[in-house]
C-alpha atoms as a PDB file:
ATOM      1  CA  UNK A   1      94.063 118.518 112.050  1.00  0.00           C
ATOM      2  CA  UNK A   2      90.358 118.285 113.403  1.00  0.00           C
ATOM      3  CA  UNK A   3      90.335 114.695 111.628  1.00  0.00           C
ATOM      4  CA  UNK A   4      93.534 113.187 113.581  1.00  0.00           C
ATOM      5  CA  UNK A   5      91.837 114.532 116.924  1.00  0.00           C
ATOM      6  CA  UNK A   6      88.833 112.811 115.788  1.00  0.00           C
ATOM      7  CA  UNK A   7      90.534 109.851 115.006  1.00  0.00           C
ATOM      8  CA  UNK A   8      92.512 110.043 118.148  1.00  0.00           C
ATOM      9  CA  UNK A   9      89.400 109.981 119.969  1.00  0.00           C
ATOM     10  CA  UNK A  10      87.657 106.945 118.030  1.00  0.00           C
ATOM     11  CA  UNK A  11      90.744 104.951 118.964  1.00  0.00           C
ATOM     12  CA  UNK A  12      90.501 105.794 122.841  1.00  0.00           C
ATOM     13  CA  UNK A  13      87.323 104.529 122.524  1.00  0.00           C
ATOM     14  CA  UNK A  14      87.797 101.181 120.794  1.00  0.00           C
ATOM     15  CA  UNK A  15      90.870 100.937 123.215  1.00  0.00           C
ATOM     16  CA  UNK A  16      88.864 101.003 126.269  1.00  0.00           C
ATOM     17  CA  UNK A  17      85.885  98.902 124.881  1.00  0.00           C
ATOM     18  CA  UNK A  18      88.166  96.069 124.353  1.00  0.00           C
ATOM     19  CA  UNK A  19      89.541  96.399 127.298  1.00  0.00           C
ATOM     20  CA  UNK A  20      85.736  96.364 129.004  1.00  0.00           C
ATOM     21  CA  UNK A  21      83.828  94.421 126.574  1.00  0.00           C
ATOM     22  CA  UNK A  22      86.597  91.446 125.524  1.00  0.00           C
ATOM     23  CA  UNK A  23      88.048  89.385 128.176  1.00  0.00           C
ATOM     24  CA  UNK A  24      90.436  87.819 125.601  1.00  0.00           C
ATOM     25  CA  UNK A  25      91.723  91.487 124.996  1.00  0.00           C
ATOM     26  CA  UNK A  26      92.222  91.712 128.735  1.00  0.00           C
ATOM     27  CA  UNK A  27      94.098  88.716 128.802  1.00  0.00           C
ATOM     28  CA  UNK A  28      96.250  89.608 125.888  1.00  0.00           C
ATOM     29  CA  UNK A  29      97.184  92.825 127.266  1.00  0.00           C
ATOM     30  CA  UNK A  30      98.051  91.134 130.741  1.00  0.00           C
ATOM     31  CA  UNK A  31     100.412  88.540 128.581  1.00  0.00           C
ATOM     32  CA  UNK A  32     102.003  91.253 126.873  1.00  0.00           C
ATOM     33  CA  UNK A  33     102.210  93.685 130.178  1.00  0.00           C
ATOM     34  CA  UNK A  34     104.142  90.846 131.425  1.00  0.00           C
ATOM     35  CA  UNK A  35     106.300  90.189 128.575  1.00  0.00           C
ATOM     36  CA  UNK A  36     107.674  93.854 127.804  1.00  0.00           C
ATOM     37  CA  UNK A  37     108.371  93.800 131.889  1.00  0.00           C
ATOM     38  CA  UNK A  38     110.504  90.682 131.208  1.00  0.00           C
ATOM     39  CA  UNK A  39     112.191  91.854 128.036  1.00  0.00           C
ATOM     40  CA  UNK A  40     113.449  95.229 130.356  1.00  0.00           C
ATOM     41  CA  UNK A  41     116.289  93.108 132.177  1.00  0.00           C
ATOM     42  CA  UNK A  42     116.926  90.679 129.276  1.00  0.00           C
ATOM     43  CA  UNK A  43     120.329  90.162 127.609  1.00  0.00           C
ATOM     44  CA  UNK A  44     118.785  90.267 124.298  1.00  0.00           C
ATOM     45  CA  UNK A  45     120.337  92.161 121.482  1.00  0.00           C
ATOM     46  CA  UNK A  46     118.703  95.518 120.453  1.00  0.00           C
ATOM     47  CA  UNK A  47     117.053  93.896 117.106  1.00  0.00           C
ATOM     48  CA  UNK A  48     115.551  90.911 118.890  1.00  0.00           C
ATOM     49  CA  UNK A  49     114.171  93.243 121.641  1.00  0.00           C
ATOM     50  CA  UNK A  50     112.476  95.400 118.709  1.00  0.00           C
ATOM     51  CA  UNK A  51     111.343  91.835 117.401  1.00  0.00           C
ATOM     52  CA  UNK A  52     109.611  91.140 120.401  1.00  0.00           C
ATOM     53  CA  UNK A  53     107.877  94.029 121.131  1.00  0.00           C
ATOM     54  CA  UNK A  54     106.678  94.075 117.611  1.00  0.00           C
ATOM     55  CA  UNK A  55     105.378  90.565 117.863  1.00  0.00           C
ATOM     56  CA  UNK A  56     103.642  91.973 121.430  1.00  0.00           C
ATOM     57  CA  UNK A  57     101.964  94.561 119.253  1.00  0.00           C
ATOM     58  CA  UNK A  58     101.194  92.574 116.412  1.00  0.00           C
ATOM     59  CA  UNK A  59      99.326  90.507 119.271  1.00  0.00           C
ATOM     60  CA  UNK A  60      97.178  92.904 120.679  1.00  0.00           C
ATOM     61  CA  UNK A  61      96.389  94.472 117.143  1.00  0.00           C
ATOM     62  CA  UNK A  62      95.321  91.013 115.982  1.00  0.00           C
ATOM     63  CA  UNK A  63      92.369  90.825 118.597  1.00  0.00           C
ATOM     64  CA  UNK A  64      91.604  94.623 118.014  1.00  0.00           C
ATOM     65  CA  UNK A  65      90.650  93.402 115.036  1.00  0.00           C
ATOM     66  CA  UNK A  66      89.239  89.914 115.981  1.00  0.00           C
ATOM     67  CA  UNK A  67      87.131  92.222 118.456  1.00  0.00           C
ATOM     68  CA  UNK A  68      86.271  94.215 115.951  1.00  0.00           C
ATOM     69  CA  UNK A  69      85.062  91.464 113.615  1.00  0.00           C
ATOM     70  CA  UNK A  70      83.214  89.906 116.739  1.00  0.00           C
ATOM     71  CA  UNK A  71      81.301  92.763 117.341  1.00  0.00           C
ATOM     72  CA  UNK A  72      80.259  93.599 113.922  1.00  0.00           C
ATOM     73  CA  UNK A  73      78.879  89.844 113.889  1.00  0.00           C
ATOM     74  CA  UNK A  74      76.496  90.036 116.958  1.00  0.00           C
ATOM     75  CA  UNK A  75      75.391  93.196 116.316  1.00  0.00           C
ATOM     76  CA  UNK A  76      74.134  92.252 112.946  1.00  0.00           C
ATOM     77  CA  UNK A  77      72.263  89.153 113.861  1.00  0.00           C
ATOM     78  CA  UNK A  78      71.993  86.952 117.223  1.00  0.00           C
ATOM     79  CA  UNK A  79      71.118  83.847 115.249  1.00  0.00           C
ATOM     80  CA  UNK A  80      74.078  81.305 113.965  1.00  0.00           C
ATOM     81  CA  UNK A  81      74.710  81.846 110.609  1.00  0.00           C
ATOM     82  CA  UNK A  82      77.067  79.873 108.525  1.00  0.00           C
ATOM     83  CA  UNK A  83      79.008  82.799 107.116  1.00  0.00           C
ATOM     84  CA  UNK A  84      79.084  84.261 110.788  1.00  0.00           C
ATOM     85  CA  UNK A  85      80.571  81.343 112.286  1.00  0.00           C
ATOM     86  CA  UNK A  86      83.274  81.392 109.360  1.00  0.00           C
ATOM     87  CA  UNK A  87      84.317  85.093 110.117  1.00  0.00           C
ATOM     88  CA  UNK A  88      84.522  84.151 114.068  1.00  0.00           C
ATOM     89  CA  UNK A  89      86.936  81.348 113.558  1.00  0.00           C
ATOM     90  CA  UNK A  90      89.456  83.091 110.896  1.00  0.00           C
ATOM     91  CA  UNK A  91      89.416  85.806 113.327  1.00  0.00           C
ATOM     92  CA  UNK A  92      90.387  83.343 116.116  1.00  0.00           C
ATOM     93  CA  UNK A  93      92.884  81.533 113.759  1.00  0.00           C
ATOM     94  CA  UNK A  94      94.666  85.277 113.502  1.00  0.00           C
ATOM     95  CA  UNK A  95      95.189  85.346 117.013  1.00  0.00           C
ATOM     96  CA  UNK A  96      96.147  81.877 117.341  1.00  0.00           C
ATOM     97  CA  UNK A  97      99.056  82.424 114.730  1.00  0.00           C
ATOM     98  CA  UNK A  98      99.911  85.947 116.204  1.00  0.00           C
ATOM     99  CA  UNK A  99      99.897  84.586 119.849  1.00  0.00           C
ATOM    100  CA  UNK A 100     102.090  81.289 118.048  1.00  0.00           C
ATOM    101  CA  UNK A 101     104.036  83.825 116.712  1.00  0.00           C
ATOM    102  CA  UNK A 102     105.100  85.412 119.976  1.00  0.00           C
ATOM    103  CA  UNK A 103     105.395  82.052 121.669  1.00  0.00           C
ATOM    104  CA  UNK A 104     107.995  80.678 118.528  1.00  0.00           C
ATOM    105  CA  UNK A 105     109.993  84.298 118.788  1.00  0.00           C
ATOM    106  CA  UNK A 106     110.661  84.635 122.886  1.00  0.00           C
ATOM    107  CA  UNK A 107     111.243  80.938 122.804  1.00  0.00           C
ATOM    108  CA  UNK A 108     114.409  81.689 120.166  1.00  0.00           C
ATOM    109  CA  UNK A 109     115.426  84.757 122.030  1.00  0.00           C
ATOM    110  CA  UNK A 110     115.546  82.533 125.006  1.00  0.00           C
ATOM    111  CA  UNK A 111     117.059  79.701 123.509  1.00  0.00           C
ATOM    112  CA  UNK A 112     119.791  81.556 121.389  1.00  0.00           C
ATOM    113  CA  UNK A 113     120.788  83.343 124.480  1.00  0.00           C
ATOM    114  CA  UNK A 114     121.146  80.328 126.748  1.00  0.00           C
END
């Protein structure tokens, strides 16, 4: 039980270092903030709802990691590496197709509703 707490506690952390480290994060969150407050009033069924928060989720658990991967980067070395550069942009790609992802699903919720 001591090792959930624990790992309770690690995730507060990385929670609210994203949220003061990463501006992207920030801005993530805000989209997503936004988005769940839309889907509230929405005429959407109950599985597309689900859909779309998942695809919020997936969103913001995307640039955890893309944070994460960030961070492991310029702590290990300050100077442009090859390899580094690599593991920067797949991260970004992630997010890219997450954030696409979210865009192509409220845009078919929308659509089929209309």
């Amino acid at each position: 039980m001591s090792r959930i707490i624990k790992a309770v506690g690690y995730s507060i952390d990385g929670f609210v270092a994203a949220y003061k480290n990463e501006p992207a994060f920030r801005q993530v969150l805000l989209i997503n903030v936004v988005l769940l407050g839309l889907l509230i009033p929405c005429p959407f069924t109950m599985t597309v709802k689900m859909i779309l928060v998942f695809a919020s989720v997936f969103s913001l658990v995307v640039e955890l990691i893309n944070t994460g991967i960030e961070a492991a980067i310029d702590h290990t070395s300050t100077e442009r590496h090859p390899l580094a550069k690599i593991a920067k942009d797949v991260g970004s790609a992630a997010q890219f197709l997450a954030l696409g992802l979210l865009l192509v699903l409220w845009a078919m919720a929308v659509v089929t509703v209309s």
